[in-house]
C-alpha atoms as a PDB file:
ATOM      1  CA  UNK A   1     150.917 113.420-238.665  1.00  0.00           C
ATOM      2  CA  UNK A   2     154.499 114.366-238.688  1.00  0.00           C
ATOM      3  CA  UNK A   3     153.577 117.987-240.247  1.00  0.00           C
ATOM      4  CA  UNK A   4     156.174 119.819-238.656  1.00  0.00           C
ATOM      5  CA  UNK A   5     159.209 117.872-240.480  1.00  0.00           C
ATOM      6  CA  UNK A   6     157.412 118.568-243.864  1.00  0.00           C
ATOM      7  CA  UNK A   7     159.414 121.733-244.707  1.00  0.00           C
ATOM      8  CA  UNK A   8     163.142 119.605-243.231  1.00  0.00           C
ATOM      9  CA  UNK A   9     162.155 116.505-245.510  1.00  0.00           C
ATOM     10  CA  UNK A  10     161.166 118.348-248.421  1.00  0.00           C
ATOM     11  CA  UNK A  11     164.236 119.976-248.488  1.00  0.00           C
ATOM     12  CA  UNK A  12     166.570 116.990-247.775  1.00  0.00           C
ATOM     13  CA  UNK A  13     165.114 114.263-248.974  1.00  0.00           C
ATOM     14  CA  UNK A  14     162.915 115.147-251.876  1.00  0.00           C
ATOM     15  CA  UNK A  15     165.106 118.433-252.759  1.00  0.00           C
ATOM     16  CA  UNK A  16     162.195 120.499-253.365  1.00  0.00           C
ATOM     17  CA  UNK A  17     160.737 123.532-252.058  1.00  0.00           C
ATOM     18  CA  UNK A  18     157.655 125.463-251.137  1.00  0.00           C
ATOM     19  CA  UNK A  19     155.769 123.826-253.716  1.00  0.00           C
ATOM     20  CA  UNK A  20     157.004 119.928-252.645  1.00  0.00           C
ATOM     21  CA  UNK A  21     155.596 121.544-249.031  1.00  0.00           C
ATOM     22  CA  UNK A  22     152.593 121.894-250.424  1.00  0.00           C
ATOM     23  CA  UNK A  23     152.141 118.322-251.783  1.00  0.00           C
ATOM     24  CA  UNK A  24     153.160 116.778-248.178  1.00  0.00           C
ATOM     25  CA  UNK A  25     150.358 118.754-247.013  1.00  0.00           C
ATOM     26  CA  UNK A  26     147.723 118.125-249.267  1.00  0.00           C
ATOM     27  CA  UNK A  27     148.306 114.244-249.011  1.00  0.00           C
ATOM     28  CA  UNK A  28     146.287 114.060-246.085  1.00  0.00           C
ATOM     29  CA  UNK A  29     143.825 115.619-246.907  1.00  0.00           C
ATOM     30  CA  UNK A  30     143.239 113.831-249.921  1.00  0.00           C
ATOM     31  CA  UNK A  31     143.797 110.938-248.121  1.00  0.00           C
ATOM     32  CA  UNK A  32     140.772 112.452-245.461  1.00  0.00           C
ATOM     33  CA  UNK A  33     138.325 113.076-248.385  1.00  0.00           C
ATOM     34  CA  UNK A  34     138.635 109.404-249.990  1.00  0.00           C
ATOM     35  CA  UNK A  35     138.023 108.071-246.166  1.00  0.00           C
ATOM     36  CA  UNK A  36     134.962 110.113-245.438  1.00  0.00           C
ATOM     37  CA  UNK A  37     133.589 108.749-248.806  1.00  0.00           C
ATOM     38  CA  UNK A  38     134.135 105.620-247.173  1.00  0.00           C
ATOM     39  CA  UNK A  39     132.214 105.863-244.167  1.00  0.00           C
ATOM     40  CA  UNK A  40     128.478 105.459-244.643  1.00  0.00           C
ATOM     41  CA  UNK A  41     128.961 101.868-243.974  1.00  0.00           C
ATOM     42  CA  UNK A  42     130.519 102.278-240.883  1.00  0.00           C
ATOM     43  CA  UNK A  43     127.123 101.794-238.969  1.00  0.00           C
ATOM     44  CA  UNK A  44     127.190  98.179-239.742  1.00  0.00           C
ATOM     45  CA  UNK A  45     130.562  97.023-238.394  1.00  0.00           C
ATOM     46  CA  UNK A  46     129.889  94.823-235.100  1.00  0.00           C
ATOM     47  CA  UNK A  47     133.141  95.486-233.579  1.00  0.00           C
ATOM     48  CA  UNK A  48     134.427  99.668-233.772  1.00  0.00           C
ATOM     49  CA  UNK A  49     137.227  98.939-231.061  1.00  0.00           C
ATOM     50  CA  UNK A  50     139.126  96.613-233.366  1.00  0.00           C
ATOM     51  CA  UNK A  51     138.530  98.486-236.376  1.00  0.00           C
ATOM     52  CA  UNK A  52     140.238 101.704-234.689  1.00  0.00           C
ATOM     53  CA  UNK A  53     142.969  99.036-233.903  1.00  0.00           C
ATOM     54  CA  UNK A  54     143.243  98.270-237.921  1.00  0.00           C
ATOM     55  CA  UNK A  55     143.288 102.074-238.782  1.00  0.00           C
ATOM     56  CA  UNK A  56     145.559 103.180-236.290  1.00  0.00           C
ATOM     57  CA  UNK A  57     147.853 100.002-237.045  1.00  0.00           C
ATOM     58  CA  UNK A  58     147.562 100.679-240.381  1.00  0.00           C
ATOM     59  CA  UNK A  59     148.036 104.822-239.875  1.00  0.00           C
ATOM     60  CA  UNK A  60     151.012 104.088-238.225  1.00  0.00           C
ATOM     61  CA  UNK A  61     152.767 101.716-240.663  1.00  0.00           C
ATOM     62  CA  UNK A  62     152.117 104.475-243.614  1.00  0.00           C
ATOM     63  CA  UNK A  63     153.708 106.712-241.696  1.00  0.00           C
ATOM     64  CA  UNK A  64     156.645 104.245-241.251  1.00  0.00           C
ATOM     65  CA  UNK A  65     156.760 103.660-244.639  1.00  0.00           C
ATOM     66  CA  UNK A  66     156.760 107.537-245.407  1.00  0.00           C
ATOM     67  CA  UNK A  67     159.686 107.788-243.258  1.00  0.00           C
ATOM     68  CA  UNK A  68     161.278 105.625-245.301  1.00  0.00           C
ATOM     69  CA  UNK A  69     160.388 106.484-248.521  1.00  0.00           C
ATOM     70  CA  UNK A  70     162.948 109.284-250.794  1.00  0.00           C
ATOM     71  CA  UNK A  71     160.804 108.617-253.751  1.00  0.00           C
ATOM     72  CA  UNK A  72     157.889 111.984-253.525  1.00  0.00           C
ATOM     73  CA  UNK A  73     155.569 110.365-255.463  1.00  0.00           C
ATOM     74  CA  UNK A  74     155.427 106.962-253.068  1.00  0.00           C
ATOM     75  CA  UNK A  75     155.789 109.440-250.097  1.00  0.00           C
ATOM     76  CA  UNK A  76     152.700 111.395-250.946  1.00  0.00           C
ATOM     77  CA  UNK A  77     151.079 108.171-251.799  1.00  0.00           C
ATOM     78  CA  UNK A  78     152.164 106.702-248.105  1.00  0.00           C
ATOM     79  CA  UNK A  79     150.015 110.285-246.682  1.00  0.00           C
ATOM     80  CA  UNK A  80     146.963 109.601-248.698  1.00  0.00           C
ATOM     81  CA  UNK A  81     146.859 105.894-247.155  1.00  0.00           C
ATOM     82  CA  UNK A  82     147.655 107.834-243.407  1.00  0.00           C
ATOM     83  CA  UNK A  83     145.295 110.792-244.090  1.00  0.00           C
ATOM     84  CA  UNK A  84     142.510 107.694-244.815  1.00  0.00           C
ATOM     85  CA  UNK A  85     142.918 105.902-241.702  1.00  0.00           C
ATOM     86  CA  UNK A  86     143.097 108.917-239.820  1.00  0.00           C
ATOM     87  CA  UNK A  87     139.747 109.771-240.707  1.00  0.00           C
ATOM     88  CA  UNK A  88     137.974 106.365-240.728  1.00  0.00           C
ATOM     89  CA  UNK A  89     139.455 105.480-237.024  1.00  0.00           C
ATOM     90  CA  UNK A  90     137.999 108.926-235.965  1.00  0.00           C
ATOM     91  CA  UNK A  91     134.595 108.297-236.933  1.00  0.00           C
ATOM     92  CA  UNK A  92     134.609 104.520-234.886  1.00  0.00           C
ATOM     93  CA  UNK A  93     135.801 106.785-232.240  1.00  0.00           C
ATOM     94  CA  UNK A  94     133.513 108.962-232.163  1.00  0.00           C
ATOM     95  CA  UNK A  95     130.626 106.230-232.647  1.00  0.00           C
ATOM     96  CA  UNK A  96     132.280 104.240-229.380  1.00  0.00           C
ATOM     97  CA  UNK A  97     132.547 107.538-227.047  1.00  0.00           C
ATOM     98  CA  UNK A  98     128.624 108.655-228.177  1.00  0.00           C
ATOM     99  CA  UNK A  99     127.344 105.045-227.102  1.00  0.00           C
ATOM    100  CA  UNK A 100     129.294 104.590-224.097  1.00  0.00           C
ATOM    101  CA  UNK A 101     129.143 107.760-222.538  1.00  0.00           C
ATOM    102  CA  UNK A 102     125.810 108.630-220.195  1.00  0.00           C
ATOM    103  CA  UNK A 103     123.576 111.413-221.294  1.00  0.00           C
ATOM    104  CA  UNK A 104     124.504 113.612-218.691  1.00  0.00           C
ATOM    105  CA  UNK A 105     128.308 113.364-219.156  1.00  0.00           C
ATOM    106  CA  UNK A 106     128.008 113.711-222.780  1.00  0.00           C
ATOM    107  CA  UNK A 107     128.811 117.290-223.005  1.00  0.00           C
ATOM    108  CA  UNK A 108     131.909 117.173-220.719  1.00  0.00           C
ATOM    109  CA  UNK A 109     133.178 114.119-222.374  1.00  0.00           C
ATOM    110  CA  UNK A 110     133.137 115.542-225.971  1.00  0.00           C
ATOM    111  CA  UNK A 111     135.032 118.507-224.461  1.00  0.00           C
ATOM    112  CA  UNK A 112     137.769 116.311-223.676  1.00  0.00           C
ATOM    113  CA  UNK A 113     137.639 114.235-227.032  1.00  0.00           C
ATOM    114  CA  UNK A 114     137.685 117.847-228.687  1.00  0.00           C
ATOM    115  CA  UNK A 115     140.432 119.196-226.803  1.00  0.00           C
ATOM    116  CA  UNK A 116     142.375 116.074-227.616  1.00  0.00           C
ATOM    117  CA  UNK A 117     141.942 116.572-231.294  1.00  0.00           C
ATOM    118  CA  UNK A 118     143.245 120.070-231.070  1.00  0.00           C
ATOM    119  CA  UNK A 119     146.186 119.609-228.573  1.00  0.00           C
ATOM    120  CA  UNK A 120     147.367 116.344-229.573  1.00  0.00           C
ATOM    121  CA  UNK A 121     148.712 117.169-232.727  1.00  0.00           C
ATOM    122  CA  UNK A 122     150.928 120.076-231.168  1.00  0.00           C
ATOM    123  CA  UNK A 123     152.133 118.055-228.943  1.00  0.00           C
ATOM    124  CA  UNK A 124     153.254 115.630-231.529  1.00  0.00           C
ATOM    125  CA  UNK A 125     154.574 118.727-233.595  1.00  0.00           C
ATOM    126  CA  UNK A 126     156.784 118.991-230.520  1.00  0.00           C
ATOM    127  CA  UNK A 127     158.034 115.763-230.412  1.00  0.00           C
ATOM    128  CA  UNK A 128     158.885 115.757-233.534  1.00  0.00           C
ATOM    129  CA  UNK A 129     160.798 118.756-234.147  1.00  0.00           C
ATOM    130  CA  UNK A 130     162.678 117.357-230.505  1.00  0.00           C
ATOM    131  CA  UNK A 131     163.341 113.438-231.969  1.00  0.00           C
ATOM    132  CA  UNK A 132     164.600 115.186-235.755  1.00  0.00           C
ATOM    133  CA  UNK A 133     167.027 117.683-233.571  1.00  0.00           C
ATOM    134  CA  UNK A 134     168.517 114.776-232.570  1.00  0.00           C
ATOM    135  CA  UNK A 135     168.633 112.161-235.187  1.00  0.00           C
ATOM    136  CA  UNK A 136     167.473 113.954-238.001  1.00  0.00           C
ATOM    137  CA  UNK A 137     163.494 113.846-239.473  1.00  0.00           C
ATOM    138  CA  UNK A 138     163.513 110.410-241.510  1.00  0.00           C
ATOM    139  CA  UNK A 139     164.205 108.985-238.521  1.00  0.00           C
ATOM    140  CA  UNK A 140     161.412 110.887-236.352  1.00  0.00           C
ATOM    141  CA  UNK A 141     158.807 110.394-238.856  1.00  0.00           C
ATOM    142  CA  UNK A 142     159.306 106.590-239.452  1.00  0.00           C
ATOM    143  CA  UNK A 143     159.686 105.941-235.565  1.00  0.00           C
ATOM    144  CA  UNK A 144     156.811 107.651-234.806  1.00  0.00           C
ATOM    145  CA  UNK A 145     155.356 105.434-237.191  1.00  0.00           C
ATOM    146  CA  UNK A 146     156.177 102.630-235.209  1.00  0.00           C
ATOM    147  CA  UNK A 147     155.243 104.370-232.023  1.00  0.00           C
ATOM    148  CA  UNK A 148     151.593 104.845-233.154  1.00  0.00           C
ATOM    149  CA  UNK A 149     151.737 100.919-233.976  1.00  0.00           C
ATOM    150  CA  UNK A 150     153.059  99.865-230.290  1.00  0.00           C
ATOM    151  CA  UNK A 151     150.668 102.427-228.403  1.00  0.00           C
ATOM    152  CA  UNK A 152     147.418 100.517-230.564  1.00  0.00           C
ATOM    153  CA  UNK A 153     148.897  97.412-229.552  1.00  0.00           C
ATOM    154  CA  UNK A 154     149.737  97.945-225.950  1.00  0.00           C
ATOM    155  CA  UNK A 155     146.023  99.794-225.796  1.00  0.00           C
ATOM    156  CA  UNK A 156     143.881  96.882-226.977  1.00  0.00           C
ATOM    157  CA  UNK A 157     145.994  94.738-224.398  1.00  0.00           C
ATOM    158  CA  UNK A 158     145.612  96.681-221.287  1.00  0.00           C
ATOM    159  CA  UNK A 159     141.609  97.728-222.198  1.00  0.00           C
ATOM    160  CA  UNK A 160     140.550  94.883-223.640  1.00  0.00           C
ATOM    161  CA  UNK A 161     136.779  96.437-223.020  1.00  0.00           C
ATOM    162  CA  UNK A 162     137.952  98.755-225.705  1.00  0.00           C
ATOM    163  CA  UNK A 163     139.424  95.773-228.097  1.00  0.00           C
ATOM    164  CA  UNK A 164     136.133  93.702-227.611  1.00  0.00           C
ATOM    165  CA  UNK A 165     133.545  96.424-228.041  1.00  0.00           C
ATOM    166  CA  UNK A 166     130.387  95.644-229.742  1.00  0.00           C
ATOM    167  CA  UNK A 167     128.510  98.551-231.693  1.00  0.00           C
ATOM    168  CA  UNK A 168     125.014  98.944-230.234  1.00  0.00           C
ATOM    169  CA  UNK A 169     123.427  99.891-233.889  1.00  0.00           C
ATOM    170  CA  UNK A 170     124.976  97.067-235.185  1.00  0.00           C
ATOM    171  CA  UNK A 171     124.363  94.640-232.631  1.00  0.00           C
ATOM    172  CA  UNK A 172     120.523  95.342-232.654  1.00  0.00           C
ATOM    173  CA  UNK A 173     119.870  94.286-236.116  1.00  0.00           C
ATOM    174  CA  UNK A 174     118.510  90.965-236.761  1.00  0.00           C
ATOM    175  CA  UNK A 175     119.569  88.696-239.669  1.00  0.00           C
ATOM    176  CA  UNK A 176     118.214  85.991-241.530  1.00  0.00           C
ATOM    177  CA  UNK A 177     115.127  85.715-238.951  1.00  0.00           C
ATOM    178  CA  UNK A 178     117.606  85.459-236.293  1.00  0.00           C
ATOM    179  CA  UNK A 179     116.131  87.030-232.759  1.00  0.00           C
ATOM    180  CA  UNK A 180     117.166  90.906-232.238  1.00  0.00           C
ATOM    181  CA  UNK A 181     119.732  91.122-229.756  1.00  0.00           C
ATOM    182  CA  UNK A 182     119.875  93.224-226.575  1.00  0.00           C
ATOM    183  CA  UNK A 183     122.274  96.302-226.270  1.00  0.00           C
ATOM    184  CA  UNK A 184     123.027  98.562-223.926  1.00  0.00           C
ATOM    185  CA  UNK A 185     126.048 101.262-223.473  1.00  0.00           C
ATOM    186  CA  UNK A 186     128.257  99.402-221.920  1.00  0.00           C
ATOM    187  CA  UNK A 187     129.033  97.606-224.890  1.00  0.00           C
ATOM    188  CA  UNK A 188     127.623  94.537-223.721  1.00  0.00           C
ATOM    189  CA  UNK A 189     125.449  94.114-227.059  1.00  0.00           C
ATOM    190  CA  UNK A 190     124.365  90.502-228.434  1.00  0.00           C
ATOM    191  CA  UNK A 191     123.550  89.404-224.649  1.00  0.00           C
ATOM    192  CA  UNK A 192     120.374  87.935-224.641  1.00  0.00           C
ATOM    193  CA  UNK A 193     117.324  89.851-222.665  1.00  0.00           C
ATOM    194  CA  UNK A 194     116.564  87.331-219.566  1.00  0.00           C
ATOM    195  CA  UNK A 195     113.478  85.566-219.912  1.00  0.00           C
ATOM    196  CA  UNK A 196     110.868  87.229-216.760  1.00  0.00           C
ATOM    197  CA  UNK A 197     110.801  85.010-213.874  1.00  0.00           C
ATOM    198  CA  UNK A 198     107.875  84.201-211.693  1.00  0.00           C
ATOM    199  CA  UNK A 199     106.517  86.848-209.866  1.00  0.00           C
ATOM    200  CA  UNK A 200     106.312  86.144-205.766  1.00  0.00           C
END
């Protein structure tokens, strides 16, 4: 979330103030709440890796587009979509890293998920406020935009185990009188349990 160029864009682009500040801020947010009302679902999807693929993709062309955008109104609109997304791909995340991690790692793993969440952001800030000293905020907003798009795409090609990921829950429900399928954390769910062989 290009955050730290809110103050620069509001001021250039939109020709507001404190108050146009505010909106660019609250558009995720809003954005956050709709998502998280959009959740409970979640549980069912087979296939979390690819739907954190969709959100990020579609994260990261919202925030191209709200690079773009000199219009406010389609601009806050454009944060609401991102602020969504956001919060949709971080509960698949969070669903993949709680099945796939062992028991006994789960504590250390979170920390690292955790300390992502809180450090990646400033680092972005960073980058951002480096990329619009240079060629001016539009510019670093909408390419980081694109950026988020090429990382997802680039990710789901060199981890394809992440891409392909099956969700356990989902995976072990049976429909239409179909057999239950096996799961297990290493995401290999809908593989059949071997039939016992003889015993010698």
């Amino acid at each position: 979330m290009p955050r730290a160029l809110f103050p620069a864009l509001a001021l250039t682009v939109y020709h507001g103030g404190a108050t146009t500040v505010g909106y660019l801020n609250a558009a995720p947010g809003l954005g956050a709440l709709i998502g998280s009302l959009l959740t409970g679902h979640i549980g069912r999807v087979a296939r979390p890796g690819r739907a954190v693929a969709v959100c990020v993709v579609g994260w990261g062309a919202a925030i191209t587009g709200f690079g773009l955008a000199t219009w406010l109104p389609a601009a806050l609109a454009l944060l609401v979509v991102a602020g969504a997304a956001d919060v949709v791909s971080s509960v698949f995340r969070m669903v993949i890293v709680q099945q796939s991690t062992p028991d006994a790692m789960q504590g250390r793993v979170n920390s690292l998920v955790f300390a992502g969440i809180q450090g990646g952001p400033r680092l972005g800030d960073a980058e951002s406020g480096m990329v619009a000293a240079v060629a001016g905020p539009q510019f670093a907003a909408w390419s980081g935009g694109l950026l988020s798009i090429a990382t997802a795409v680039v990710t789901c090609w060199a981890i394809p185990q992440f891409y392909r990921y099956r969700n356990v829950a989902s995976a072990a429900v049976s429909f239409a009188g179909a057999p239950v399928e096996s799961a297990d954390r290493g995401g290999r769910a809908g593989e059949a349990e071997p039939e016992p062989g003889p015993v010698s």
